[in-house]
C-alpha atoms as a PDB file:
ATOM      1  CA  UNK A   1       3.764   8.304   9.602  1.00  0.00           C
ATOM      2  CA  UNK A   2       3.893   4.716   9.552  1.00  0.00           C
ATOM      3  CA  UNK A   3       3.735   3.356   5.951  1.00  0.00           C
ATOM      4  CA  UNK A   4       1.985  -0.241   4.719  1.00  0.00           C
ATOM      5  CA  UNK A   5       4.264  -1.119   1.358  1.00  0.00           C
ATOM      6  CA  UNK A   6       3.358  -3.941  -0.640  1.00  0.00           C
ATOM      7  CA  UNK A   7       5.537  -5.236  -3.329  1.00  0.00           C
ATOM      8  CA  UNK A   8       4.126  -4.823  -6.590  1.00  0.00           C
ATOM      9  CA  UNK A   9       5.174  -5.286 -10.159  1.00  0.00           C
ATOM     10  CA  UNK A  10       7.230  -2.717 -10.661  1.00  0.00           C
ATOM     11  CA  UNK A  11       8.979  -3.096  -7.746  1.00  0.00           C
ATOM     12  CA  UNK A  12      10.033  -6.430  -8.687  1.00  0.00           C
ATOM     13  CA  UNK A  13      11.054  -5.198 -11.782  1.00  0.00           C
ATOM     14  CA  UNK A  14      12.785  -2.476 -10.462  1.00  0.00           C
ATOM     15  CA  UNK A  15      14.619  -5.067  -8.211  1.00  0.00           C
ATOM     16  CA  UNK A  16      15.625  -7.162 -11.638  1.00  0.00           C
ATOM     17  CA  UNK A  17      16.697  -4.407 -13.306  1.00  0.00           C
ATOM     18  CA  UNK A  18      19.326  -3.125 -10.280  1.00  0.00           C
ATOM     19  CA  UNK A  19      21.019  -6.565 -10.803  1.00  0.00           C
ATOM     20  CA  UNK A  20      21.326  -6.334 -14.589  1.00  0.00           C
ATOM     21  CA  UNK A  21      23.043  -2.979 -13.547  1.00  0.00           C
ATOM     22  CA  UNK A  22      25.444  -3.443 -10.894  1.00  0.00           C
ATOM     23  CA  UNK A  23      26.357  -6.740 -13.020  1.00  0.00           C
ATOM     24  CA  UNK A  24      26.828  -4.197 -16.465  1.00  0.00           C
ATOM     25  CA  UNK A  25      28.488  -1.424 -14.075  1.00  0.00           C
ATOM     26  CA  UNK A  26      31.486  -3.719 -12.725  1.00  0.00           C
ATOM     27  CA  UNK A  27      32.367  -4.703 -16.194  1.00  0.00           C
ATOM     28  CA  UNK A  28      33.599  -1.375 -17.507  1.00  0.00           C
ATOM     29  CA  UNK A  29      34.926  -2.902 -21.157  1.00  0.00           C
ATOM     30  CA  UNK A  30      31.101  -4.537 -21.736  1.00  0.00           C
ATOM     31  CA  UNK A  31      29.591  -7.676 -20.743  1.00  0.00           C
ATOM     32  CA  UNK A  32      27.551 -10.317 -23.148  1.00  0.00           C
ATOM     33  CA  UNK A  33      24.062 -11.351 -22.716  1.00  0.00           C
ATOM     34  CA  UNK A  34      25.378 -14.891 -21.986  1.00  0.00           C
ATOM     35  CA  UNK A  35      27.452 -13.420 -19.200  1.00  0.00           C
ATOM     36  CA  UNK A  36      25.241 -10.922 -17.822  1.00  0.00           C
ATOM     37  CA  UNK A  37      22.226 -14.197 -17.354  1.00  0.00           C
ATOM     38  CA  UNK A  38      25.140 -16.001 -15.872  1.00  0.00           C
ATOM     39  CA  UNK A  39      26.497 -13.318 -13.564  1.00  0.00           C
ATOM     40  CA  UNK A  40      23.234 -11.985 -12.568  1.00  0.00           C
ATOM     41  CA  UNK A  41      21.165 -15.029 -11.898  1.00  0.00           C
ATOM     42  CA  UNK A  42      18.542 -13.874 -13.861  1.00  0.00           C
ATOM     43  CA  UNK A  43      17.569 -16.091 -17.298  1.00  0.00           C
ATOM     44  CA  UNK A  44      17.867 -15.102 -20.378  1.00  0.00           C
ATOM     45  CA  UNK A  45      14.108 -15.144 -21.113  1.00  0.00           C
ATOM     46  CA  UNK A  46      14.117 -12.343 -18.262  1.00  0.00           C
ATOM     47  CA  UNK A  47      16.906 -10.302 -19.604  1.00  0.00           C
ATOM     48  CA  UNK A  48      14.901 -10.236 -23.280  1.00  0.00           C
ATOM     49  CA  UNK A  49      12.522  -8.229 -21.672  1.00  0.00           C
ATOM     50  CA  UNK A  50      14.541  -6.243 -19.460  1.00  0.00           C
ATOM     51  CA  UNK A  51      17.147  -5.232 -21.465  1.00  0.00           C
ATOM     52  CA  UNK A  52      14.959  -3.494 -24.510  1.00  0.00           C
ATOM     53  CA  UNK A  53      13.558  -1.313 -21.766  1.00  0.00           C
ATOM     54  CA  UNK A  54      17.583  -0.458 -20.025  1.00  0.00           C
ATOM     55  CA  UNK A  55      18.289   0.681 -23.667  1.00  0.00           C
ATOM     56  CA  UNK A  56      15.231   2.373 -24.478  1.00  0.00           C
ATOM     57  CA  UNK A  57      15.563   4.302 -21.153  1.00  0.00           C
ATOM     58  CA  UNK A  58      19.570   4.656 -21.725  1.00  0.00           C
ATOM     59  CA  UNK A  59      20.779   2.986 -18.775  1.00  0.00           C
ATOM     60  CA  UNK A  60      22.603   0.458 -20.687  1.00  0.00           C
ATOM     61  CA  UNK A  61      24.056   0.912 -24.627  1.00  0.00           C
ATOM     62  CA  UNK A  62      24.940  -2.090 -26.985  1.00  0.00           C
ATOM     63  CA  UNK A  63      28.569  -2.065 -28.891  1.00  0.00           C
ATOM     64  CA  UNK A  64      28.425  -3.213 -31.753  1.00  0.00           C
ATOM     65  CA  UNK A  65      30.166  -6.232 -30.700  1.00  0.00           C
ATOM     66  CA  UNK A  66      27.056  -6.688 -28.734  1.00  0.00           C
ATOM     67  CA  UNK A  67      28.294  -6.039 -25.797  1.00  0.00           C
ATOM     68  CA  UNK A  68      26.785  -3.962 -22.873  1.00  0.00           C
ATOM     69  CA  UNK A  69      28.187  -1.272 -21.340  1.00  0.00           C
ATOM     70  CA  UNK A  70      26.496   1.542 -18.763  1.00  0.00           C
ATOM     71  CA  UNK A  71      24.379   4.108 -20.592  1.00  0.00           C
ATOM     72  CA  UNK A  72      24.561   7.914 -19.962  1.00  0.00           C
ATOM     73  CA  UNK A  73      21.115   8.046 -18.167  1.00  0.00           C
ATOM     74  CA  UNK A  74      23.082   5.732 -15.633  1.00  0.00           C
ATOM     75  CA  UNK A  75      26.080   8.049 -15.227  1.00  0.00           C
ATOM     76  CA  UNK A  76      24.091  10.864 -15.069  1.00  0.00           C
ATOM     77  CA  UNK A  77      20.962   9.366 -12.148  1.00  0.00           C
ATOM     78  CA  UNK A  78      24.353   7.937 -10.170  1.00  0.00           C
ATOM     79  CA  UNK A  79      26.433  11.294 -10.196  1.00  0.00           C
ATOM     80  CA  UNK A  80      26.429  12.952  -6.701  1.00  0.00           C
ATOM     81  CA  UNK A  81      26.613  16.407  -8.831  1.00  0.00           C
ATOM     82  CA  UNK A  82      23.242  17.426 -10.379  1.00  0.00           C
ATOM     83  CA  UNK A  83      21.302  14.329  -9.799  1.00  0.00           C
ATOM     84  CA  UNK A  84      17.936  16.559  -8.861  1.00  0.00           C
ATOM     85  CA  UNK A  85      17.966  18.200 -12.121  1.00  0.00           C
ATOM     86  CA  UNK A  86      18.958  14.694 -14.005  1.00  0.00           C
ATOM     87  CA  UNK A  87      16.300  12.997 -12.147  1.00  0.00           C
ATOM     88  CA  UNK A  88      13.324  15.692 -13.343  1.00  0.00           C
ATOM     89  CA  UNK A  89      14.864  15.475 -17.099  1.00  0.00           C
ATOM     90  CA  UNK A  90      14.521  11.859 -17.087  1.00  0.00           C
ATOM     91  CA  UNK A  91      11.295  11.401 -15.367  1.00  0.00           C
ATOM     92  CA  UNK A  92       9.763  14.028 -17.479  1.00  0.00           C
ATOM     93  CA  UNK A  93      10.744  12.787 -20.591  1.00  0.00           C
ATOM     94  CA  UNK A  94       9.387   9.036 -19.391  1.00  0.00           C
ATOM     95  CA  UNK A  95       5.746  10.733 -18.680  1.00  0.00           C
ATOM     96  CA  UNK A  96       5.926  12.141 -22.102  1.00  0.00           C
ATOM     97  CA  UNK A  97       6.209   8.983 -23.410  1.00  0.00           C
ATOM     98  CA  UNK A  98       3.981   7.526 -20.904  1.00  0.00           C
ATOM     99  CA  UNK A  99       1.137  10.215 -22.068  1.00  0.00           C
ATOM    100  CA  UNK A 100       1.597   8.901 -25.328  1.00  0.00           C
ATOM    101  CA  UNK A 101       1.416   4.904 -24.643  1.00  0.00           C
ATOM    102  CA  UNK A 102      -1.342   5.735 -23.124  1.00  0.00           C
ATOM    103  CA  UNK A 103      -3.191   8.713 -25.051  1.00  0.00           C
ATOM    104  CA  UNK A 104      -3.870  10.567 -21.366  1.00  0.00           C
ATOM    105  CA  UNK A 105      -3.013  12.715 -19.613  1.00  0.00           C
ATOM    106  CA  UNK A 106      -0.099  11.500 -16.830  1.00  0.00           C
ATOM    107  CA  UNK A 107       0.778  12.993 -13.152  1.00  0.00           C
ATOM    108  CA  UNK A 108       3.524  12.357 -10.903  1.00  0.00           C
ATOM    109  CA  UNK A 109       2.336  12.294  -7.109  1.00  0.00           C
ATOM    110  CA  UNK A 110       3.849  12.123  -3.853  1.00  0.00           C
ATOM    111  CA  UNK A 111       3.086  12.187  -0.562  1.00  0.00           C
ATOM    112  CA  UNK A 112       5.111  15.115   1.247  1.00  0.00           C
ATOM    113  CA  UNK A 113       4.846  16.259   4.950  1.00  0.00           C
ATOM    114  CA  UNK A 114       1.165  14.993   5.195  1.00  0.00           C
ATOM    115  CA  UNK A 115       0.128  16.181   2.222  1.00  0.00           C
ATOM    116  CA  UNK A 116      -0.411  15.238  -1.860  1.00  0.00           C
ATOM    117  CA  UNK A 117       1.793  16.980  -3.951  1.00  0.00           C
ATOM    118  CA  UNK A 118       1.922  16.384  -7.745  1.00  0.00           C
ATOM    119  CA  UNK A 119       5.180  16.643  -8.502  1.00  0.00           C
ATOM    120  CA  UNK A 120       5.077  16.399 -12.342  1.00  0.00           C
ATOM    121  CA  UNK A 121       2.747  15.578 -15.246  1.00  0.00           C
ATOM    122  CA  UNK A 122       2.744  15.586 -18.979  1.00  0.00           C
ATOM    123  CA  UNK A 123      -0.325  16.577 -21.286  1.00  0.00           C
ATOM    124  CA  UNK A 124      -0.616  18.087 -24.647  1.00  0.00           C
ATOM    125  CA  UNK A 125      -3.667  19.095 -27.264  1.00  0.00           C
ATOM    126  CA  UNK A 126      -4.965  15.577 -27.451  1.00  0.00           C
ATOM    127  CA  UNK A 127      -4.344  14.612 -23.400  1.00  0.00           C
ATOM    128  CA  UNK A 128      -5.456  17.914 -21.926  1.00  0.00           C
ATOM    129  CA  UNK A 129      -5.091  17.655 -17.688  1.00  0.00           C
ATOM    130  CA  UNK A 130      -7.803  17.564 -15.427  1.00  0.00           C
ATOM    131  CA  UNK A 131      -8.722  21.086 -13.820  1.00  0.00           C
ATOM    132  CA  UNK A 132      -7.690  21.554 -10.723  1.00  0.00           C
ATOM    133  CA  UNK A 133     -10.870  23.156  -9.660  1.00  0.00           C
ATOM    134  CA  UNK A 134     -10.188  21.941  -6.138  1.00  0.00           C
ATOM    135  CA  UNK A 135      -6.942  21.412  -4.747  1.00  0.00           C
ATOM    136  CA  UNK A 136      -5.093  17.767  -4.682  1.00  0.00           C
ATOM    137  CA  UNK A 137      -4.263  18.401  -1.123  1.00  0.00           C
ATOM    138  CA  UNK A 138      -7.880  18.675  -0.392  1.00  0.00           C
ATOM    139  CA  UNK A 139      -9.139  16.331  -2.642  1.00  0.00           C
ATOM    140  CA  UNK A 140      -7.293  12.990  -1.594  1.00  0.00           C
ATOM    141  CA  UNK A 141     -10.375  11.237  -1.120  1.00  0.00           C
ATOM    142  CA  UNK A 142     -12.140  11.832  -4.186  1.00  0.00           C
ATOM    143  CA  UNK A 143      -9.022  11.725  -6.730  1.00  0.00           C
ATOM    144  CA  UNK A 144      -7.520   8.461  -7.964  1.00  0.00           C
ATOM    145  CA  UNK A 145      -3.610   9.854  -6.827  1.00  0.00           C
ATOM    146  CA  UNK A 146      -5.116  10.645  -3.757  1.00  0.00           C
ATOM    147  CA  UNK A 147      -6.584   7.776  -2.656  1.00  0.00           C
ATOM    148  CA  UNK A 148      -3.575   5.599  -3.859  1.00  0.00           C
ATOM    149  CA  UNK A 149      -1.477   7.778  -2.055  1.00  0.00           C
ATOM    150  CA  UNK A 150      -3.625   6.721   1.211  1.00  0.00           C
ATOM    151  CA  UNK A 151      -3.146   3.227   0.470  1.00  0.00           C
ATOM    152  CA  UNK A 152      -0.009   3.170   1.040  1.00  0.00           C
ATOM    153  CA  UNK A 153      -0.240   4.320   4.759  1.00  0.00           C
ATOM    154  CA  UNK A 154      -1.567   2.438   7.846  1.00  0.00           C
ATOM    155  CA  UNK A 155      -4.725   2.915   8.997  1.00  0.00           C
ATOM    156  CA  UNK A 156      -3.809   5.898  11.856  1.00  0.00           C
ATOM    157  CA  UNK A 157      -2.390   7.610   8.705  1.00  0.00           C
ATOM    158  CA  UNK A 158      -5.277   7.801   6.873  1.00  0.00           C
ATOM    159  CA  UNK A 159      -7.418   8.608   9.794  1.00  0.00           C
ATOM    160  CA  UNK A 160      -4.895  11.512  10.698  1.00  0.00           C
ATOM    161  CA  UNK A 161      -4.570  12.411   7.243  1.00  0.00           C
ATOM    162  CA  UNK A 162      -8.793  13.012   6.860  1.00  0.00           C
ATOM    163  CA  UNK A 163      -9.040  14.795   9.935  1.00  0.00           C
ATOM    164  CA  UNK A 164      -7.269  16.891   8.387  1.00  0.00           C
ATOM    165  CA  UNK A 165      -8.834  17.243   4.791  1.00  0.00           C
ATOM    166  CA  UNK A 166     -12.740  17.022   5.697  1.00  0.00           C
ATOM    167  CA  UNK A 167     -14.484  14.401   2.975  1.00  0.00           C
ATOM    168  CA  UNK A 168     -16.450  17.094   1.370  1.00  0.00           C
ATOM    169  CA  UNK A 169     -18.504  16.128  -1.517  1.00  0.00           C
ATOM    170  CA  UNK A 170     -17.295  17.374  -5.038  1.00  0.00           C
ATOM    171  CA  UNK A 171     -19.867  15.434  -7.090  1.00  0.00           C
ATOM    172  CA  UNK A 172     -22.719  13.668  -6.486  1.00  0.00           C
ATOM    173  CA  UNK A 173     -20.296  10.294  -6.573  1.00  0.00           C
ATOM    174  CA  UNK A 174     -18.055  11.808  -3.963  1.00  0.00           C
ATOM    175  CA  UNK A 175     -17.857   9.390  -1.082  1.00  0.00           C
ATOM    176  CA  UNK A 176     -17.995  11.478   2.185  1.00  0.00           C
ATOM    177  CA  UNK A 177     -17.922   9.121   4.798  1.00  0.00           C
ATOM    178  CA  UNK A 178     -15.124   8.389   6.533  1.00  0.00           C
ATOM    179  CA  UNK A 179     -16.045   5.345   7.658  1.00  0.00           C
ATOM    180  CA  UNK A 180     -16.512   4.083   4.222  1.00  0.00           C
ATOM    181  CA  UNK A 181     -14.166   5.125   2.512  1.00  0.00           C
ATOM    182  CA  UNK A 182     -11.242   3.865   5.388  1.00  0.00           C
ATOM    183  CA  UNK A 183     -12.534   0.494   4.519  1.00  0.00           C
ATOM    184  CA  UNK A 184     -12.659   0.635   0.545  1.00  0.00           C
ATOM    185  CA  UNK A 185      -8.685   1.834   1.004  1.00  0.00           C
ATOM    186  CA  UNK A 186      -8.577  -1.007   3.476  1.00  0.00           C
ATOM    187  CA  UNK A 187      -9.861  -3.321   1.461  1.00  0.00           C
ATOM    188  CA  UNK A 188      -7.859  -2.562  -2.059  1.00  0.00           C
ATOM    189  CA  UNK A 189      -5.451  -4.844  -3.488  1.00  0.00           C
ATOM    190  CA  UNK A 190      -1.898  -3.034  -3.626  1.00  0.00           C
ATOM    191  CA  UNK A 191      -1.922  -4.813  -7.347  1.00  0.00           C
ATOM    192  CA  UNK A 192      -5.164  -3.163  -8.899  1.00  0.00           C
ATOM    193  CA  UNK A 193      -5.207   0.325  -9.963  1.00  0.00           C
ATOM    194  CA  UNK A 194      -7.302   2.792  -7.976  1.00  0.00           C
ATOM    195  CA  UNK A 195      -9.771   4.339  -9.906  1.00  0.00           C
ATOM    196  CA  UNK A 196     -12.165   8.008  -9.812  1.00  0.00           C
ATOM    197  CA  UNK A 197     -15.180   7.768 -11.729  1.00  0.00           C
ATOM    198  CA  UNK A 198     -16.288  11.442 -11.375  1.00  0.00           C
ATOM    199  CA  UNK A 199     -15.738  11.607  -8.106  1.00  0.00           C
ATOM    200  CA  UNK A 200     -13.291  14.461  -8.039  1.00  0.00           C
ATOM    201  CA  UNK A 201     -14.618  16.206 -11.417  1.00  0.00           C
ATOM    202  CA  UNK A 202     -18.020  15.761 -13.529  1.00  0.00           C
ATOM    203  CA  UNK A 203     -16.920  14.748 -17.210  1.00  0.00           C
ATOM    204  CA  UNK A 204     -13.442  13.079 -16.097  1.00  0.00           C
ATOM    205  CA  UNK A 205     -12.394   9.578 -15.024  1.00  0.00           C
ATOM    206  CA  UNK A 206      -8.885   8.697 -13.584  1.00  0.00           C
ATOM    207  CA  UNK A 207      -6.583   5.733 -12.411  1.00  0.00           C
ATOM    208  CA  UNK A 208      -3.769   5.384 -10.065  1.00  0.00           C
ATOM    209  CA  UNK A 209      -1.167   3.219  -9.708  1.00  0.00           C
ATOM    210  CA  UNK A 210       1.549   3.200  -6.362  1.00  0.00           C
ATOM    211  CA  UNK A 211       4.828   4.169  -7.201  1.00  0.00           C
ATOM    212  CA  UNK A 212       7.203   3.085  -4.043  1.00  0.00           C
ATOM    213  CA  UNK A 213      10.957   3.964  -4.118  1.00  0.00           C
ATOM    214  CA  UNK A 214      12.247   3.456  -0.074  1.00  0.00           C
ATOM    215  CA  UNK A 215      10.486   4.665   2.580  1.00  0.00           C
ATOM    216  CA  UNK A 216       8.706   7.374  -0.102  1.00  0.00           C
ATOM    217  CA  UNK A 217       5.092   7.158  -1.306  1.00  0.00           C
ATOM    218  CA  UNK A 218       3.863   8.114  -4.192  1.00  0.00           C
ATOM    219  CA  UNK A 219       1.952   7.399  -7.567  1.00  0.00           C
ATOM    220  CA  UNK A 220       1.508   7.774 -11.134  1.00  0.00           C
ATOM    221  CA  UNK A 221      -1.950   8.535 -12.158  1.00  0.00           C
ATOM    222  CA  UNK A 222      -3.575   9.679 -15.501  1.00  0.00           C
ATOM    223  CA  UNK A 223      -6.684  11.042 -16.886  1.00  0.00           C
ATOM    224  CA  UNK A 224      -9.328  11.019 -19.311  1.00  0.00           C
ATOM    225  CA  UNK A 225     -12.532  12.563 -20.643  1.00  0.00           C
ATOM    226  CA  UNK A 226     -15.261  10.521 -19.146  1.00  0.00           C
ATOM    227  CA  UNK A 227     -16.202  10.014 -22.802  1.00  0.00           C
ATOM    228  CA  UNK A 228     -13.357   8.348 -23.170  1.00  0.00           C
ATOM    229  CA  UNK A 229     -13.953   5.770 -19.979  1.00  0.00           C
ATOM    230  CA  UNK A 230     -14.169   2.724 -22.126  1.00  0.00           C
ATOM    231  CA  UNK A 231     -10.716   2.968 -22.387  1.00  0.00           C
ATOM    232  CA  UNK A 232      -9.615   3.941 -18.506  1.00  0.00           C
ATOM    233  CA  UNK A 233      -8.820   0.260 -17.250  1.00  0.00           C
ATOM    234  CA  UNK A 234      -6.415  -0.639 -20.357  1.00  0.00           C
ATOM    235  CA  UNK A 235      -5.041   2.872 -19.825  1.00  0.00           C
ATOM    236  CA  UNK A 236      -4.383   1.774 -16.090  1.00  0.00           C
ATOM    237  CA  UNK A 237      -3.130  -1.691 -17.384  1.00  0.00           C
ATOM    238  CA  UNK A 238      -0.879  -0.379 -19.853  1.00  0.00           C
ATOM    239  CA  UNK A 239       0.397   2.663 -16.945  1.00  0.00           C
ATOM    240  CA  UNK A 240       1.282  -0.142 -14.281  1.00  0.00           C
ATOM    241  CA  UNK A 241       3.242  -2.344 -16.709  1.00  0.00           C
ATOM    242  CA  UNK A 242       5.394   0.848 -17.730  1.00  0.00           C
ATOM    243  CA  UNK A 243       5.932   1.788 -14.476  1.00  0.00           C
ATOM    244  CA  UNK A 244       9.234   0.641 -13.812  1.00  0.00           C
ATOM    245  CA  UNK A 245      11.304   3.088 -15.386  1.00  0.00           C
ATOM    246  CA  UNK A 246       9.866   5.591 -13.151  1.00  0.00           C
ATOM    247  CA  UNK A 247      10.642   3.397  -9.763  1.00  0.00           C
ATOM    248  CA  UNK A 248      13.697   2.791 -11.688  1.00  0.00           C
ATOM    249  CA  UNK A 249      15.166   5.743 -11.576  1.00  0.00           C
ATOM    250  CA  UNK A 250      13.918   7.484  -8.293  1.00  0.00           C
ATOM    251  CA  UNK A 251      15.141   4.173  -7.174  1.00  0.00           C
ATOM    252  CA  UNK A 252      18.654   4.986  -9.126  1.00  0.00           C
ATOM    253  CA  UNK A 253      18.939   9.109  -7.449  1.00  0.00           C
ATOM    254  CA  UNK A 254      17.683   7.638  -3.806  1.00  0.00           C
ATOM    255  CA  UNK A 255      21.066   5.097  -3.937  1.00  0.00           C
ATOM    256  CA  UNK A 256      23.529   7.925  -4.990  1.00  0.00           C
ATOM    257  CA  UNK A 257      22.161  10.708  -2.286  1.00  0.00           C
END
């Protein structure tokens, strides 16, 4: 499966935010703000709004000298032991707060073997999930995950991955050619969130955003009731600037295994 990754915002942050980290990490007695911009290239305007997010995520504590030091999320995402399990806890506990930010709904897709595969999602009274009245793995064209998870392959990959999953219509806004729909994936900007307006189910609306860590793709999605649309491309927004700490740390596990 040949795969066609873009860098995107998150990446870039995610790229950042590894600097500020192996800079923190080699200075086991703490490090200064002035030092870290110094040591890691990066200006200090750029560490003010990375380093809020390394201590809200607990990849990096302050002293109260003000110094930094490596946080406990770190340790734990950079052990060899347990890393699987540390990994889940932390990206579970970022979707909660993700479901939240963005009062939906929030998945955790990846594309495994051929196949979509949510991996994890957060929802609660308020964000209740979509109903999987049709599987993901045959729904790819008609869900917002799914079709960002196509993306993010070349074009044999999509056409080997529909010959597999027929484009069966699921509503009445359920694009079923192939033809079509190859180009609208072809044709989407890496940048802009994908989006399912009913497609997949009457009465909910979705967005999708890539999530690339290595030569693994995947996605963060979320969803709402489509009475609740107004608010789906600010939802989207607001998921692809807070993406990072998700990148971030499958980027963190993929480094130690």
């Amino acid at each position: 499966m040949a795969l066609k990754h873009k860098p995107t915002a998150p990446y870039h942050s995610v790229q950042d935010a590894l600097r500020v980290l192996d800079t923190v990490a080699r200075h086991t007695t703490g490090i200064t703000d002035t030092e870290l911009a110094r040591e890691s290239g990066l200006g200090r305007e750029r560490l003010t709004t990375l380093l809020p997010m390394l201590r809200r995520e607990a990849y990096v504590e302050q002293g109260a000298d003000g110094a930094y030091v490596a946080g406990e999320a770190f340790a734990r995402l950079g052990s060899a032991q347990e890393h699987e399990e540390a990994l889940r806890d932390k990206l579970q506990r970022t979707l909660d707060r993700l479901r939240d930010s963005v009062g939906a709904a929030v998945y955790m897709s990846r594309y495994v073997d051929g196949e979509v595969e949510v991996t994890q999602y957060a929802d609660g009274p308020a964000t209740p999930k979509v109903n999987e009245w049709v599987d993901f793995r045959d729904a790819a064209h008609a869900t917002a995950l799914g079709k960002s998870l196509l993306t993010q392959l070349d074009h044999n990959g999509r056409r080997e991955h529909l010959a597999r999953h027929r484009t069966v219509r699921l509503t009445s806004r359920t694009v079923t050619s192939d033809r079509l729909l190859l180009s609208q994936l072809a044709a989407h900007p890496p940048t802009v969130p994908v989006l399912d307006l009913q497609e997949y189910a009457i009465g909910t609306v979705c967005a999708a955003v890539p999530i690339t860590a290595g030569s693994s793709v995947g996605c963060l999605a979320l969803s709402l009731p489509v009475e609740h649309a107004h608010r789906l491309r600010h939802a989207a927004g607001t998921l692809n600037r807070n993406a990072a700490p998700v990148l971030l740390s499958l980027t963190i596990c993929g480094l130690s295994s």
